[in-house]
PDB file of N, CA and C in Angstrom:
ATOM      1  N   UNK A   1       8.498  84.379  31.126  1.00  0.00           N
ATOM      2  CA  UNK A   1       7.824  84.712  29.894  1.00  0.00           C
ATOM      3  C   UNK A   1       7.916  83.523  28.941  1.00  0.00           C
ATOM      4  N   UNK A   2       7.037  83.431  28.290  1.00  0.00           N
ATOM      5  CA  UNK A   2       6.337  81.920  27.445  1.00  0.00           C
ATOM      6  C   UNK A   2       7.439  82.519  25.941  1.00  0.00           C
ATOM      7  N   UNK A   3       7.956  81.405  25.686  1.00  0.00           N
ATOM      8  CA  UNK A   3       8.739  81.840  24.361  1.00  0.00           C
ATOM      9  C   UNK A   3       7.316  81.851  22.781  1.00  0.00           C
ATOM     10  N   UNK A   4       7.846  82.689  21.818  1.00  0.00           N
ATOM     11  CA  UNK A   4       6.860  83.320  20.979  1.00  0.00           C
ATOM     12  C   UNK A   4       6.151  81.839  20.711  1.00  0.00           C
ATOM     13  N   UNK A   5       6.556  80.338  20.032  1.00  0.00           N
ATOM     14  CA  UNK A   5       6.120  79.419  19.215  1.00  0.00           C
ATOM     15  C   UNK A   5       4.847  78.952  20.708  1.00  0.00           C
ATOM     16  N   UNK A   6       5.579  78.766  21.890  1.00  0.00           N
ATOM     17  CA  UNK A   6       4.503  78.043  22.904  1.00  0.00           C
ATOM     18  C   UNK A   6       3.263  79.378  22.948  1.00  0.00           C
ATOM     19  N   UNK A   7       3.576  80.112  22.841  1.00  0.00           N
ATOM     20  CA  UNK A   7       1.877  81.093  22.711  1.00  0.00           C
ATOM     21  C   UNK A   7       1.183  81.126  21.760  1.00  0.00           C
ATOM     22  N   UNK A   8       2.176  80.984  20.554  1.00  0.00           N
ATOM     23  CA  UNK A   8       1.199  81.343  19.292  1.00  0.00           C
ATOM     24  C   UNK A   8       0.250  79.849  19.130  1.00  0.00           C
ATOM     25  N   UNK A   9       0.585  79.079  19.762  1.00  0.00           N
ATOM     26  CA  UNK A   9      -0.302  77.878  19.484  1.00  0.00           C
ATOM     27  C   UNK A   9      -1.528  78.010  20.214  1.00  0.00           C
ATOM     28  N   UNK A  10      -1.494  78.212  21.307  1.00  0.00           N
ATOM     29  CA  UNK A  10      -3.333  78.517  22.137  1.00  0.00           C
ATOM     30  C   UNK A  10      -3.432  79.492  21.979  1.00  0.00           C
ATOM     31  N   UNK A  11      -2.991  80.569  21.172  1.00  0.00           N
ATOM     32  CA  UNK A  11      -3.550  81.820  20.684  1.00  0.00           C
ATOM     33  C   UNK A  11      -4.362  81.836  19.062  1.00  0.00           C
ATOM     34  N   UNK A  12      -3.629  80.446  18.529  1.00  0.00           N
ATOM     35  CA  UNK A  12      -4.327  79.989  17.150  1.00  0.00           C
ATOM     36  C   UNK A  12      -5.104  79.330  17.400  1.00  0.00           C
ATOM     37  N   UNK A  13      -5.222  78.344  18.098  1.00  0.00           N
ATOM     38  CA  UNK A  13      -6.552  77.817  18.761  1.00  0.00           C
ATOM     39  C   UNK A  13      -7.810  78.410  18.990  1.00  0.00           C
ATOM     40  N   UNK A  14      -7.501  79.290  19.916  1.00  0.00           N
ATOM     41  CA  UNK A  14      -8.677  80.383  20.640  1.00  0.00           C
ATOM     42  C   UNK A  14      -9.464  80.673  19.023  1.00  0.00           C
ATOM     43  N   UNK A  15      -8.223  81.453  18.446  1.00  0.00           N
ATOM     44  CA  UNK A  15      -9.010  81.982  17.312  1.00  0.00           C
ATOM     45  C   UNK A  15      -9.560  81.319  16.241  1.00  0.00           C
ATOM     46  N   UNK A  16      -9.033  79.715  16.282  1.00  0.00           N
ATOM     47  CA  UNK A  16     -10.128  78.792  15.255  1.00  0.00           C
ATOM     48  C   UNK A  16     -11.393  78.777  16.409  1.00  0.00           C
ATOM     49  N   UNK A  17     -11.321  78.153  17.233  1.00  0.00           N
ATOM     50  CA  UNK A  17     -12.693  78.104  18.233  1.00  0.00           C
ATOM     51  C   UNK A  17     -13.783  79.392  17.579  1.00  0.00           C
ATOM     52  N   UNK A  18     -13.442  80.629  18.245  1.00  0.00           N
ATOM     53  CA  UNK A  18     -14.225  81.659  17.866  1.00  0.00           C
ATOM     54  C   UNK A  18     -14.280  82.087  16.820  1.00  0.00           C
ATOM     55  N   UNK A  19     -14.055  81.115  15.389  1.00  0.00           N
ATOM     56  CA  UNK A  19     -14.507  81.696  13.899  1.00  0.00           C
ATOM     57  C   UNK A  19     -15.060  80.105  14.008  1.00  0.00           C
ATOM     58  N   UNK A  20     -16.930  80.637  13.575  1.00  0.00           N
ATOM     59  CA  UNK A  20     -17.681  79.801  12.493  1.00  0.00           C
ATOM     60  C   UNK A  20     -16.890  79.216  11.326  1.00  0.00           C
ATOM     61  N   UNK A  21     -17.170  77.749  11.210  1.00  0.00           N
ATOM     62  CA  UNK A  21     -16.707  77.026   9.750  1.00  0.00           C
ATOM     63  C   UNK A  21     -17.664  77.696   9.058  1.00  0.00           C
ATOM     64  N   UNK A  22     -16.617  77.735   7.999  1.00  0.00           N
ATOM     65  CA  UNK A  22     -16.876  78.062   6.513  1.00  0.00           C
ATOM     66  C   UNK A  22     -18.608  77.863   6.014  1.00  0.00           C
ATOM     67  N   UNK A  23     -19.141  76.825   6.209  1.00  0.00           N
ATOM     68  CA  UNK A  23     -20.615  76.384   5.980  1.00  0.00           C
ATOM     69  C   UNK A  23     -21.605  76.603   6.780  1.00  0.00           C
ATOM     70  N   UNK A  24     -21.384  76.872   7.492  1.00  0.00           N
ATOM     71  CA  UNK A  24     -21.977  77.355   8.940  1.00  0.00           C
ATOM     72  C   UNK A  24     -23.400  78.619   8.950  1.00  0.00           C
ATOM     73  N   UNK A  25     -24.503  77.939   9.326  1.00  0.00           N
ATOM     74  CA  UNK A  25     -26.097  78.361   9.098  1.00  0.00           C
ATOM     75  C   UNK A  25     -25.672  79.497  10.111  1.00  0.00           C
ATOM     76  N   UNK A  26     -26.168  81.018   9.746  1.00  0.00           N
ATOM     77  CA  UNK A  26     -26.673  81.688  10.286  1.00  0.00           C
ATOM     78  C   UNK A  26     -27.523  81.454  11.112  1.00  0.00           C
ATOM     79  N   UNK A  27     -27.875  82.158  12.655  1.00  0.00           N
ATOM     80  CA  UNK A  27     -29.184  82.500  13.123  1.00  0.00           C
ATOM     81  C   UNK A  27     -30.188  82.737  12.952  1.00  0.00           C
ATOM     82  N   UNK A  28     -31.315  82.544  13.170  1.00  0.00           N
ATOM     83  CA  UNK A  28     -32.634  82.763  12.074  1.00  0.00           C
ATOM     84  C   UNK A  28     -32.615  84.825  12.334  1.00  0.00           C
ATOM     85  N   UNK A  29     -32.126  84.994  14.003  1.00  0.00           N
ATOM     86  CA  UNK A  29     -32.207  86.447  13.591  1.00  0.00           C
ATOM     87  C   UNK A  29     -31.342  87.171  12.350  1.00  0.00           C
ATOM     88  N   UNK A  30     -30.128  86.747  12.789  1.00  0.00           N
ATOM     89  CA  UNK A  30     -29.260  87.466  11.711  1.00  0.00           C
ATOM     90  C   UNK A  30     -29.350  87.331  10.358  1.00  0.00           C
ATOM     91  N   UNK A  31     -30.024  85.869   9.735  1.00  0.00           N
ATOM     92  CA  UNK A  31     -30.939  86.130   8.455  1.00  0.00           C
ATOM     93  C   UNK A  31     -31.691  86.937   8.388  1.00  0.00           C
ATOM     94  N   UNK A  32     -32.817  87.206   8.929  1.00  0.00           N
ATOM     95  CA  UNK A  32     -33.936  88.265   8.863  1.00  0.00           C
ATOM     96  C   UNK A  32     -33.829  89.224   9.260  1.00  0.00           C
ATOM     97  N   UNK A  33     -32.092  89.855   9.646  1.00  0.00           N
ATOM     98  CA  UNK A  33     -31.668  91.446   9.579  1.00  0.00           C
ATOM     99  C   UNK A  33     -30.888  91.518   8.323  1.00  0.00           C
ATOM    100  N   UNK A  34     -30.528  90.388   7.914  1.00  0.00           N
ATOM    101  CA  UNK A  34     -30.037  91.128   6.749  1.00  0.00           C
ATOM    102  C   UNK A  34     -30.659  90.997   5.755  1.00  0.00           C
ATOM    103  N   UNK A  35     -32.063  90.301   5.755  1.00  0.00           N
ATOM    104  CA  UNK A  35     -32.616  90.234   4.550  1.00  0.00           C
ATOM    105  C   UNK A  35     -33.869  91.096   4.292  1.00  0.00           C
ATOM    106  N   UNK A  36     -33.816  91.962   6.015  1.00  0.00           N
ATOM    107  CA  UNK A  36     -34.795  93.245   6.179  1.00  0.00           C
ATOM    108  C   UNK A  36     -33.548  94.662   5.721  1.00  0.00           C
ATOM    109  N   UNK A  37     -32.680  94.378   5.914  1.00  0.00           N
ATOM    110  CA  UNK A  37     -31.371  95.727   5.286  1.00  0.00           C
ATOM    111  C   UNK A  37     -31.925  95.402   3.903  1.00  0.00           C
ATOM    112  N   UNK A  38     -31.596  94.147   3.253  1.00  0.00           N
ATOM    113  CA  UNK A  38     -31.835  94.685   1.643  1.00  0.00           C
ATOM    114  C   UNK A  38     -33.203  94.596   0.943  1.00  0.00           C
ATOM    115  N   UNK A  39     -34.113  94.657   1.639  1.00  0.00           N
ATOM    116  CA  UNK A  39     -35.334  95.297   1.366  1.00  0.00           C
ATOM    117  C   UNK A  39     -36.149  93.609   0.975  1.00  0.00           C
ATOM    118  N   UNK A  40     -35.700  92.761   1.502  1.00  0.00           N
ATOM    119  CA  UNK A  40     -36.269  91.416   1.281  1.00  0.00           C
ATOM    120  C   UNK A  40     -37.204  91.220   1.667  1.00  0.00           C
ATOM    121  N   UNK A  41     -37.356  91.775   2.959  1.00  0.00           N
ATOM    122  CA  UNK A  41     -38.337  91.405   4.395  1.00  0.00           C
ATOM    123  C   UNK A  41     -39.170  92.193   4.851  1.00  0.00           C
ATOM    124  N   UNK A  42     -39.834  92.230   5.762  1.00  0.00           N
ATOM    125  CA  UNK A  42     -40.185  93.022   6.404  1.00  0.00           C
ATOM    126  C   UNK A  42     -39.815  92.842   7.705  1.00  0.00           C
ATOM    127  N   UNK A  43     -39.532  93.749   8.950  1.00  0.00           N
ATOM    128  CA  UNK A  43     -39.459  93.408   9.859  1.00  0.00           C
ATOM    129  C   UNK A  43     -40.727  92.534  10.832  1.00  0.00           C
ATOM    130  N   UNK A  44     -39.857  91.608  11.724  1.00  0.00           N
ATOM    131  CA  UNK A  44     -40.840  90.671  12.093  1.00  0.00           C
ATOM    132  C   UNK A  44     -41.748  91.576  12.857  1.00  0.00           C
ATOM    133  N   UNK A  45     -41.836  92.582  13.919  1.00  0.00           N
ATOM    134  CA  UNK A  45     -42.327  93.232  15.007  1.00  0.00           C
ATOM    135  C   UNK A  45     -43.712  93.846  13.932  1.00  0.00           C
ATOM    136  N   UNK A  46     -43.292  94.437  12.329  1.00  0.00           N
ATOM    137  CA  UNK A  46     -44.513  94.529  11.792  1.00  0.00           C
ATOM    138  C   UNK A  46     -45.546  93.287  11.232  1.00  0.00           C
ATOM    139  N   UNK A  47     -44.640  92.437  11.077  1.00  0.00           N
ATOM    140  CA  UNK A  47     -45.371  91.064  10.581  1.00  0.00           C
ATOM    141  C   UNK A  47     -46.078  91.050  11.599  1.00  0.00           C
ATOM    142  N   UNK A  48     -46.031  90.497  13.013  1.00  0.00           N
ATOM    143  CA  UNK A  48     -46.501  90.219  14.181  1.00  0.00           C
ATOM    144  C   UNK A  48     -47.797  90.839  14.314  1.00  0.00           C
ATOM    145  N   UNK A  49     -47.645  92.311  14.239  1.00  0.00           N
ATOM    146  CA  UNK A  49     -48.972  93.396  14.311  1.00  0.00           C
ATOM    147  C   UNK A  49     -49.842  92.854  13.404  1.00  0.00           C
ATOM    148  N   UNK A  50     -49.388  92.429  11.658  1.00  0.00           N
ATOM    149  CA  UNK A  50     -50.845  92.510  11.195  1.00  0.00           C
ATOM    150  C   UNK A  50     -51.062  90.469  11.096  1.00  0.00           C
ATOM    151  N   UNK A  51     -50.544  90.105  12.240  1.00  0.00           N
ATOM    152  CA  UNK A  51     -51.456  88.846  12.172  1.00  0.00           C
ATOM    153  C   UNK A  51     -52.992  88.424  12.385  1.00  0.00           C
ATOM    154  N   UNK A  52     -53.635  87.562  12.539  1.00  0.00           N
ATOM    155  CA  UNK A  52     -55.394  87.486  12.347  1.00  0.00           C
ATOM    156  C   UNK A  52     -55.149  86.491  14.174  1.00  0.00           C
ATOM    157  N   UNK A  53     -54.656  87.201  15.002  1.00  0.00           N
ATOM    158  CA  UNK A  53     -54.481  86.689  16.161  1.00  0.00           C
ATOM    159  C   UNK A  53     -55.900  86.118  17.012  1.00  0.00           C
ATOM    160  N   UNK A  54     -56.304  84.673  18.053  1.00  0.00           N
ATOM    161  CA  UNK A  54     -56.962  84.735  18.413  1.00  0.00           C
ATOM    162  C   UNK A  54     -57.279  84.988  20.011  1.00  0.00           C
ATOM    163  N   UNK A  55     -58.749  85.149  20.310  1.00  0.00           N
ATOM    164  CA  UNK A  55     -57.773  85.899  21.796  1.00  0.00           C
ATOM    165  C   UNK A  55     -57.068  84.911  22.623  1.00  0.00           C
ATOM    166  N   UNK A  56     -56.237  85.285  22.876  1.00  0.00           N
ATOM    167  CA  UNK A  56     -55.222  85.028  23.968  1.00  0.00           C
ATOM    168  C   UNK A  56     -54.654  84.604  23.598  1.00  0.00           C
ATOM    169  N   UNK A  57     -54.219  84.398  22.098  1.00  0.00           N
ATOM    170  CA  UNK A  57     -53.239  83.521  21.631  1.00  0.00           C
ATOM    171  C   UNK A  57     -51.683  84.713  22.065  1.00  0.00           C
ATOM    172  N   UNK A  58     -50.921  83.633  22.389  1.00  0.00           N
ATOM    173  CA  UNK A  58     -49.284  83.985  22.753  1.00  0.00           C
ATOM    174  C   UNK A  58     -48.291  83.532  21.513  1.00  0.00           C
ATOM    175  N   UNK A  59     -47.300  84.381  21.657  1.00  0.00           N
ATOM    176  CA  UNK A  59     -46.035  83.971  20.510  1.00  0.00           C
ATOM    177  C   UNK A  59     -45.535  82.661  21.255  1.00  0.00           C
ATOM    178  N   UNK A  60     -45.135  81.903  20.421  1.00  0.00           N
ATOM    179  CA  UNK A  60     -44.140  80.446  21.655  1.00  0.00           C
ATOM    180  C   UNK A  60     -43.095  80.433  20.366  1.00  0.00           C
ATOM    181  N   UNK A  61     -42.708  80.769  18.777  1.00  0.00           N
ATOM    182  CA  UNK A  61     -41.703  80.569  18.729  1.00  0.00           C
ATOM    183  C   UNK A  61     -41.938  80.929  16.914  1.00  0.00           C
ATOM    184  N   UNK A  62     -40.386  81.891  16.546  1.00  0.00           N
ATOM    185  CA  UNK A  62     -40.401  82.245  15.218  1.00  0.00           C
ATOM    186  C   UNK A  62     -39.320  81.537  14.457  1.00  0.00           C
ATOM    187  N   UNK A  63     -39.245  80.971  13.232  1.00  0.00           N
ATOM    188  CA  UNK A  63     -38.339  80.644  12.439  1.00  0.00           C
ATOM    189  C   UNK A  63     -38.394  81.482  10.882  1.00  0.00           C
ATOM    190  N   UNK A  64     -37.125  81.557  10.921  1.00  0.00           N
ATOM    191  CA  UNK A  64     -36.879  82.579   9.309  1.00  0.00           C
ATOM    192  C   UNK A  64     -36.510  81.970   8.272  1.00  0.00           C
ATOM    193  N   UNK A  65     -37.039  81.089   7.047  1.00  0.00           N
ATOM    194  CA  UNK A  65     -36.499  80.356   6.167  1.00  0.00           C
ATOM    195  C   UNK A  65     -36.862  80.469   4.748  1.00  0.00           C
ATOM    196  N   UNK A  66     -35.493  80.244   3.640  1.00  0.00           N
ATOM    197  CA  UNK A  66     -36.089  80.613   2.889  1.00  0.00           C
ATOM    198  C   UNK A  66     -36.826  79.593   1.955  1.00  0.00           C
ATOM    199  N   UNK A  67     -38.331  79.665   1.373  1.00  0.00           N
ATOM    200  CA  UNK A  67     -38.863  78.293   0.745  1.00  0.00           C
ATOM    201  C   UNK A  67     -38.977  78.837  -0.483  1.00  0.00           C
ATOM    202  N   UNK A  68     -39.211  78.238  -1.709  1.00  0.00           N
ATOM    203  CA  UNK A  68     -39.701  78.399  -2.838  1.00  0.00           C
ATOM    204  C   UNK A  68     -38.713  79.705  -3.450  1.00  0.00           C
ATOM    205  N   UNK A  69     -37.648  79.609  -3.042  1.00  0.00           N
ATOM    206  CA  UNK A  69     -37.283  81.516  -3.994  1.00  0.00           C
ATOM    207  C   UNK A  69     -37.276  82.537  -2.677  1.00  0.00           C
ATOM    208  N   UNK A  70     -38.399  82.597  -1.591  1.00  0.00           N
ATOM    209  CA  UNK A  70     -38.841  83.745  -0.684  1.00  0.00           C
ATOM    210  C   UNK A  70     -38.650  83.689   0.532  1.00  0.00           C
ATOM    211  N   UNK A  71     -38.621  84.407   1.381  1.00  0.00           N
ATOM    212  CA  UNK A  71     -38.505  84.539   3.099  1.00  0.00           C
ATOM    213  C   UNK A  71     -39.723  83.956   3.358  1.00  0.00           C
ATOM    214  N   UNK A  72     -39.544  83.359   4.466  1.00  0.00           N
ATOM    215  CA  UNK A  72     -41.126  83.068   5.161  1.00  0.00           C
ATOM    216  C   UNK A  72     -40.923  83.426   6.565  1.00  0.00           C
ATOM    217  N   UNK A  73     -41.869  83.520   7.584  1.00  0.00           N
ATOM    218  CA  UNK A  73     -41.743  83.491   8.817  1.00  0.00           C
ATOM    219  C   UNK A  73     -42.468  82.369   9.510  1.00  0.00           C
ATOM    220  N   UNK A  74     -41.761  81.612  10.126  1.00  0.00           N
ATOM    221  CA  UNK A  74     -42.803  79.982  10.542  1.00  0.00           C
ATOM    222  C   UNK A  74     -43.358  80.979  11.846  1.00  0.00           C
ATOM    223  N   UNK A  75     -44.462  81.058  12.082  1.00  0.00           N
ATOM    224  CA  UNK A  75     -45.020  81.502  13.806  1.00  0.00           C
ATOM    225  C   UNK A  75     -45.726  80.490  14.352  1.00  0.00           C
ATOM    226  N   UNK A  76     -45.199  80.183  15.329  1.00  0.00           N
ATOM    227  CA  UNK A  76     -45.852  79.286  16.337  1.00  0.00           C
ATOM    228  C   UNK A  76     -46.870  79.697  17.441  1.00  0.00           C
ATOM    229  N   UNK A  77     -47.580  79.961  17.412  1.00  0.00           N
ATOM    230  CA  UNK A  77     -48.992  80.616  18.820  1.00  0.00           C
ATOM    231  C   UNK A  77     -49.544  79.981  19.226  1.00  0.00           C
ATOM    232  N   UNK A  78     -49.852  79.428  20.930  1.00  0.00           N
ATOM    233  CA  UNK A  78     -50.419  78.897  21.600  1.00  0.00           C
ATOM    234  C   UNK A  78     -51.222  79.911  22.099  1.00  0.00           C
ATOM    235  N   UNK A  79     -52.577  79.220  22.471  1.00  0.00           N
ATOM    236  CA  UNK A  79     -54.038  79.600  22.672  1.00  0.00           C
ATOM    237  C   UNK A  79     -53.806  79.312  24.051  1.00  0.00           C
ATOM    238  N   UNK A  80     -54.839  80.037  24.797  1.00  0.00           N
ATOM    239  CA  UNK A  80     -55.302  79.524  26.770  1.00  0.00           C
ATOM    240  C   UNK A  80     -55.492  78.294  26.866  1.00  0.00           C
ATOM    241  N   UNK A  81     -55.838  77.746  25.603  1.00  0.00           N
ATOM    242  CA  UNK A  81     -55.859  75.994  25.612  1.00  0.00           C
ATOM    243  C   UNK A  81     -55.125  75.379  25.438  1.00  0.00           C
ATOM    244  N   UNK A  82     -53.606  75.745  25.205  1.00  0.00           N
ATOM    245  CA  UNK A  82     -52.700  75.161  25.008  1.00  0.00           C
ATOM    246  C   UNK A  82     -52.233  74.370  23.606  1.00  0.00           C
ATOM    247  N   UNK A  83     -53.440  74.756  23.395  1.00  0.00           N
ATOM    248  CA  UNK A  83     -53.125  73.972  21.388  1.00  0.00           C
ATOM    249  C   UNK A  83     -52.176  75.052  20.641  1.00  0.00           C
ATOM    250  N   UNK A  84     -51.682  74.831  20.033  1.00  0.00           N
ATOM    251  CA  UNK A  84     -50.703  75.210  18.869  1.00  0.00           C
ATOM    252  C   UNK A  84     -50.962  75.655  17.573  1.00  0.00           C
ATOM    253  N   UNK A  85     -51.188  76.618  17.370  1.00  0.00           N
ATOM    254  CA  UNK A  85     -51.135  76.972  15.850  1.00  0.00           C
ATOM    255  C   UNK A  85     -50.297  77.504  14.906  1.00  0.00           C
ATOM    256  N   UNK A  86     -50.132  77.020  14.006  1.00  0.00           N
ATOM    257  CA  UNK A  86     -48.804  77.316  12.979  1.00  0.00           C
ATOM    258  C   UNK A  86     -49.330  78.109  11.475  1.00  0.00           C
ATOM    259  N   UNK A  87     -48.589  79.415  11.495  1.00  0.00           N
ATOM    260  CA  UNK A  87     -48.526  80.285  10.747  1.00  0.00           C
ATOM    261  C   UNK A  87     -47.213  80.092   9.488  1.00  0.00           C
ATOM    262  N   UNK A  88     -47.215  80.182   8.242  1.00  0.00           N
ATOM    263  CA  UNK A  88     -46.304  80.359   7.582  1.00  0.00           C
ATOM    264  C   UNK A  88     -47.037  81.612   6.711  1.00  0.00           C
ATOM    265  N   UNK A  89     -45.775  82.812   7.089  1.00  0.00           N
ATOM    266  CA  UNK A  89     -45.884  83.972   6.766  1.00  0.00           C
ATOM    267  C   UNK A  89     -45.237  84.462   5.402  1.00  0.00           C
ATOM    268  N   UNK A  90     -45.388  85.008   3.937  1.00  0.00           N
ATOM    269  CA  UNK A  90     -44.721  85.933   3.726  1.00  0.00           C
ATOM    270  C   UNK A  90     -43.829  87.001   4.323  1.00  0.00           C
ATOM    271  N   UNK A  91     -42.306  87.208   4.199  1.00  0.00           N
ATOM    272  CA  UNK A  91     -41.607  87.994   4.841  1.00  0.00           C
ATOM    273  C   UNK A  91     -41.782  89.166   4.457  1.00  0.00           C
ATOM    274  N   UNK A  92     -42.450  89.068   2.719  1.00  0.00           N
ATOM    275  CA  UNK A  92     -42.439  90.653   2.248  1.00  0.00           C
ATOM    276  C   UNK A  92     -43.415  91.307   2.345  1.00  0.00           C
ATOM    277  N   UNK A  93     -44.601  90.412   2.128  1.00  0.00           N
ATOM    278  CA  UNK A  93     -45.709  90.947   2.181  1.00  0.00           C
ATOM    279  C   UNK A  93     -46.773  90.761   3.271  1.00  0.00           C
ATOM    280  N   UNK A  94     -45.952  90.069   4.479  1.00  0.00           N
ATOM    281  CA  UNK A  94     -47.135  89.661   5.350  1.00  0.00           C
ATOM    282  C   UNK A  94     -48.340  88.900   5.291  1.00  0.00           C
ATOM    283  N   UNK A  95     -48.860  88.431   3.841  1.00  0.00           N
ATOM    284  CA  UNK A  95     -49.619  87.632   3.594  1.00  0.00           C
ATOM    285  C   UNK A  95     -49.553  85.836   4.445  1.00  0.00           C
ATOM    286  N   UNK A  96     -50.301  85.485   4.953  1.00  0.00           N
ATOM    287  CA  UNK A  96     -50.740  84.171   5.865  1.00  0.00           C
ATOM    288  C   UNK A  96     -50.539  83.423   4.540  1.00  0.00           C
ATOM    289  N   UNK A  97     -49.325  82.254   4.013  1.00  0.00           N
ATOM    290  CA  UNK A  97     -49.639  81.344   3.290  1.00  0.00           C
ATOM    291  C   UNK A  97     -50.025  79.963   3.538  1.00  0.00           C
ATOM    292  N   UNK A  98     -49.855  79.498   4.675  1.00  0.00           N
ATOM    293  CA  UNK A  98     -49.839  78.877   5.500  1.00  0.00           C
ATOM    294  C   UNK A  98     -50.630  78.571   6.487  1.00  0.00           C
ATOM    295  N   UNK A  99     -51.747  77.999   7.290  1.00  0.00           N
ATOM    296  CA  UNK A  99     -51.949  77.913   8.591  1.00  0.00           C
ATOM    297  C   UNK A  99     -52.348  76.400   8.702  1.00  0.00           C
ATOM    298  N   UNK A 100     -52.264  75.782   9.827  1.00  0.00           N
ATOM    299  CA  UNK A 100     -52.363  74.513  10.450  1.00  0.00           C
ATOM    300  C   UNK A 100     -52.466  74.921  12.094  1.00  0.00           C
TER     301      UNK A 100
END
């Protein structure tokens, strides 16, 4: 049996490893659950529905950030042609502020 001081050291270890520093960016999901809990957001799955989609355009990739004061949702959609189009969404209101 390991005397108490030789364990508690790779047992303090482990547990700095698995705690985030102090400054440390959230996930874009776990921003946009908690900023859909306090009534910030909307959830993305409804954003998604009322987009002005074209056909065949596919999701390829969401970012949650906040600009100006507000949530946005960056959406990335590729077409059958492979081109790229970029959405910057209102989180609250779903409004398109954005497109390129």
């Amino acid at each position: 049996m390991l005397p108490r001081p030789a364990l508690a050291l790779p047992l303090l270890a482990l547990a700095l490893l698995a705690t985030p520093p102090a400054g440390a960016r959230q996930d874009d999901h776990e921003r946009a659950r908690a900023a859909v809990a306090r009534g910030e957001a909307l959830p993305l799955e409804q954003i998604l529905r009322g987009l002005p989609l074209r056909p065949g355009e596919r999701l390829l990739e969401v970012e949650f950030e906040r600009e100006d004061g507000r949530w946005v949702y960056e959406i990335e959609l590729i077409g059958p042609d492979g081109r790229v189009r970029e959405l910057e969404v209102d989180a609250l209101t779903g409004e398109v502020l954005e497109e390129d």
